[in-house]
C-alpha atoms as a PDB file:
ATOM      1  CA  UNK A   1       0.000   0.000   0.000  1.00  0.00           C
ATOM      2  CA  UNK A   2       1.288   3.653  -0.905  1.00  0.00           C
ATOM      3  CA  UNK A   3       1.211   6.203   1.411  1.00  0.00           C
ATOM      4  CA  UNK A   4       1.119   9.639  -0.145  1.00  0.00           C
ATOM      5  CA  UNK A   5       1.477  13.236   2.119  1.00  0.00           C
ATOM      6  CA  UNK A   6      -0.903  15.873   1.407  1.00  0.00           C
ATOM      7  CA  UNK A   7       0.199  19.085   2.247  1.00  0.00           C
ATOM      8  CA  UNK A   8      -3.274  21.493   2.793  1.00  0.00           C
ATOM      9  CA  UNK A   9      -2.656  25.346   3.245  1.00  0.00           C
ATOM     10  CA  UNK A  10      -5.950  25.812   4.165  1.00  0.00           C
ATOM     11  CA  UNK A  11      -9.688  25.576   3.592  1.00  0.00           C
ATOM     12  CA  UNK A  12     -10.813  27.482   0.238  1.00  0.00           C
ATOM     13  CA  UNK A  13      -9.522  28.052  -2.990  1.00  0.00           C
ATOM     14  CA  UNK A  14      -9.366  31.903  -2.850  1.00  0.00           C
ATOM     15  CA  UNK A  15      -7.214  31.734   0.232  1.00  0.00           C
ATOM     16  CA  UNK A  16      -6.366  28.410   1.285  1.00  0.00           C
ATOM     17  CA  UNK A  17      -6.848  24.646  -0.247  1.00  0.00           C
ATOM     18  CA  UNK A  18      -9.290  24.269  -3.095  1.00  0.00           C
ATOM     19  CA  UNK A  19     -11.472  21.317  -1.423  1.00  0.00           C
ATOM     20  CA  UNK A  20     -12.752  20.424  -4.388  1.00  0.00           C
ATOM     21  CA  UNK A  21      -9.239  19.201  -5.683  1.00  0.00           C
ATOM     22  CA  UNK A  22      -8.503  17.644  -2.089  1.00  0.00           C
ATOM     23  CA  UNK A  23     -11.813  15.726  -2.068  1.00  0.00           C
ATOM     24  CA  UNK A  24     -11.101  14.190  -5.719  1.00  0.00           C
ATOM     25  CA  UNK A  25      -7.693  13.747  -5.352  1.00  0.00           C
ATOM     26  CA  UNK A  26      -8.737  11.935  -1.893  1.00  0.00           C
ATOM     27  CA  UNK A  27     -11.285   9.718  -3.466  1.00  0.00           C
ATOM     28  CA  UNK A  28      -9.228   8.787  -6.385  1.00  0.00           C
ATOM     29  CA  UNK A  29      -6.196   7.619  -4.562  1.00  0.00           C
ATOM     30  CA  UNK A  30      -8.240   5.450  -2.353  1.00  0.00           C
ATOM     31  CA  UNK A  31     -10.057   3.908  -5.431  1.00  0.00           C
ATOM     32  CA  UNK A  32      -6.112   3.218  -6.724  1.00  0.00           C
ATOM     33  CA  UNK A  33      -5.269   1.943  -2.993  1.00  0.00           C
ATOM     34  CA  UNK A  34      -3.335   4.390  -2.181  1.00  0.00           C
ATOM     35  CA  UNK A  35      -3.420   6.421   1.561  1.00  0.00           C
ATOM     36  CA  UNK A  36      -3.351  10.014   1.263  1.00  0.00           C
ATOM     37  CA  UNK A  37      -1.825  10.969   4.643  1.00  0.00           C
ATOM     38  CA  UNK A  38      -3.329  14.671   5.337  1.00  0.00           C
ATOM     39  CA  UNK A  39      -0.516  17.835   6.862  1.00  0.00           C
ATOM     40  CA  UNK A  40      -0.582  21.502   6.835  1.00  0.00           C
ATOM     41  CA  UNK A  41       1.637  24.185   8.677  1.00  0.00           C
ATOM     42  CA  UNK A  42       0.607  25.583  11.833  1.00  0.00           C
ATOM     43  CA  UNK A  43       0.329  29.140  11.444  1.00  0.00           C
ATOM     44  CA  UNK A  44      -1.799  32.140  11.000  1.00  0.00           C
ATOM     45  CA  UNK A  45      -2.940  33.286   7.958  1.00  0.00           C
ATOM     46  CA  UNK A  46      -2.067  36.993   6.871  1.00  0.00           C
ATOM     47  CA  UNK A  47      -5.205  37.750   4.842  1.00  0.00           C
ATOM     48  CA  UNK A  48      -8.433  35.794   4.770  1.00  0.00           C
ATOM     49  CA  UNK A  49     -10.755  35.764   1.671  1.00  0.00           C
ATOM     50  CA  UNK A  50     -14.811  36.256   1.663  1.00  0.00           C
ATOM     51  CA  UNK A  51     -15.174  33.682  -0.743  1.00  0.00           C
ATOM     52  CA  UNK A  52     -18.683  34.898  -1.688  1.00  0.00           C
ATOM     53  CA  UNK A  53     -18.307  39.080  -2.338  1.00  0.00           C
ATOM     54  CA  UNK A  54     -14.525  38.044  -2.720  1.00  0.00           C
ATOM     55  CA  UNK A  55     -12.803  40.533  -0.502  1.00  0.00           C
ATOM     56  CA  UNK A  56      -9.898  40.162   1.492  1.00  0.00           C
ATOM     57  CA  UNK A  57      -9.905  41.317   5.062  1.00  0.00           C
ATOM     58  CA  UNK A  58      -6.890  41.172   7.704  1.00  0.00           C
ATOM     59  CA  UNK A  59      -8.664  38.262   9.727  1.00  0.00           C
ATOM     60  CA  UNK A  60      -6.039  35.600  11.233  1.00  0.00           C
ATOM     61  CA  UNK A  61      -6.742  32.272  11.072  1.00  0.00           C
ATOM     62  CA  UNK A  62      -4.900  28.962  11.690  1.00  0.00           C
ATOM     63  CA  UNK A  63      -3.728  27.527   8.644  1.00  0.00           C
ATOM     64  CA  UNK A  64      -3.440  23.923  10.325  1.00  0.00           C
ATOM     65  CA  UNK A  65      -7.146  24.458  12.337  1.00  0.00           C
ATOM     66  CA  UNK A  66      -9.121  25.712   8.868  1.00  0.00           C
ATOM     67  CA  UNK A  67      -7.235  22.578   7.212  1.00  0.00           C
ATOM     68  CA  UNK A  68      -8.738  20.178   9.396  1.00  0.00           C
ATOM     69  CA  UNK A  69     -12.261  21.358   8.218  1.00  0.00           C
ATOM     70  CA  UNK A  70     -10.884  19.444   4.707  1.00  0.00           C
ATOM     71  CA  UNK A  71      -9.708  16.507   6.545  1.00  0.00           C
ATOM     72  CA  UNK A  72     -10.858  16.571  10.014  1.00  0.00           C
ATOM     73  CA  UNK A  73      -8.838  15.169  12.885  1.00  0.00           C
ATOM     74  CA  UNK A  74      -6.472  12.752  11.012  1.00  0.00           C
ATOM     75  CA  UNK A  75      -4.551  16.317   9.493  1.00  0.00           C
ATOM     76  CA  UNK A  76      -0.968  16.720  12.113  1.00  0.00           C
ATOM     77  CA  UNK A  77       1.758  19.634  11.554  1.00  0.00           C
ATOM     78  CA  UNK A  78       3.738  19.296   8.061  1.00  0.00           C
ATOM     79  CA  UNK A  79       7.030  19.532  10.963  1.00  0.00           C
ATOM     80  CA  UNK A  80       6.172  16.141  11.724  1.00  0.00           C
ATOM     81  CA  UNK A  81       5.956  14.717   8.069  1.00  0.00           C
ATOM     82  CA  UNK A  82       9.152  12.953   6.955  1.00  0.00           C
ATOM     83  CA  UNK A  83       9.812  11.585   3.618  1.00  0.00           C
ATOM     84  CA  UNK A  84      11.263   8.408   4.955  1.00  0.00           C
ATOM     85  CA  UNK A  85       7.711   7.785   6.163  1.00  0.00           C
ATOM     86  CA  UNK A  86       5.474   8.543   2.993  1.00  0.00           C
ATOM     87  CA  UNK A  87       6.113   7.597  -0.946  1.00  0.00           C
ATOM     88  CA  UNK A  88       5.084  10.549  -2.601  1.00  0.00           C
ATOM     89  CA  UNK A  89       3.737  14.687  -2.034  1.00  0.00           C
ATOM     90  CA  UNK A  90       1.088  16.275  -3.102  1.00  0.00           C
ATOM     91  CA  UNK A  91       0.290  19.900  -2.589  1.00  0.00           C
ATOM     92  CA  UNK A  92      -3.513  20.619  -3.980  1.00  0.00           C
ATOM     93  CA  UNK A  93      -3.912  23.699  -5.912  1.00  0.00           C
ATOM     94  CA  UNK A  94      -5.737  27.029  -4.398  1.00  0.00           C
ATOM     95  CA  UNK A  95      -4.371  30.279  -3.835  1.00  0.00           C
ATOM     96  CA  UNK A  96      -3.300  29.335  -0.322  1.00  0.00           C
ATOM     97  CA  UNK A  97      -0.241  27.267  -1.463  1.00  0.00           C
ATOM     98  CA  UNK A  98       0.769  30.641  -3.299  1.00  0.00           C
ATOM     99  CA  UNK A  99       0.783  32.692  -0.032  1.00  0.00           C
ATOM    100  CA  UNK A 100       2.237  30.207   1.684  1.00  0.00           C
ATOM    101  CA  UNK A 101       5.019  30.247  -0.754  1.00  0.00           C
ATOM    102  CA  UNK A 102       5.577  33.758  -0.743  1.00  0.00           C
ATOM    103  CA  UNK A 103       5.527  33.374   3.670  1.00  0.00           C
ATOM    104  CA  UNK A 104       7.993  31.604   3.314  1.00  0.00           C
ATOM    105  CA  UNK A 105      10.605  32.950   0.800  1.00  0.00           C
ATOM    106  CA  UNK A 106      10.071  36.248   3.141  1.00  0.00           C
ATOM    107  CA  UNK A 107      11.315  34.577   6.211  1.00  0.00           C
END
């Protein structure tokens, strides 16, 4: 059995993980029997999108708390993950993995 890491930055495609990509990617691993093991930094979010009038307002949320809404309790901090422990990454598309990106390369 293959155990793949998926990295989540968030909950929502405007500002975090687009859970429609997590969801199918999810389903269609399993169908291929493969484990999608779920991780996401824990931090705050700079910005957080309305997703419906999309504006952005300076709210903080945790990156690793809204992630869990995605994959509920089985998510744990990306420090933990380890590549000797998982075959493969994945990091789901939404605009979240872009600001996390740019969080990064800042620090």
């Amino acid at each position: 059995m293959l155990n793949f890491a998926m990295v989540l930055s968030g909950c929502g495609k405007e500002d975090g993980s687009d859970v429609w990509e997590v969801v199918l990617l999810s389903y269609f691993l399993s169908k291929k029997g493969v484990i999608p093991h779920f991780f996401a930094p824990d931090w705050e979010q700079k910005e957080v999108s309305d997703h419906l009038t999309k504006t952005v307002s300076l709210d903080r949320r945790n990156v690793l708390k809204e992630s869990a809404r995605i994959a509920g309790e089985a998510i744990r901090d990306v420090g933990t993950l380890s590549g000797k422990d998982v075959d493969a990454l994945i990091l789901p598309g939404g605009e979240g993995i872009e600001a996390a990106g740019r969080l990064v390369r800042k620090q």
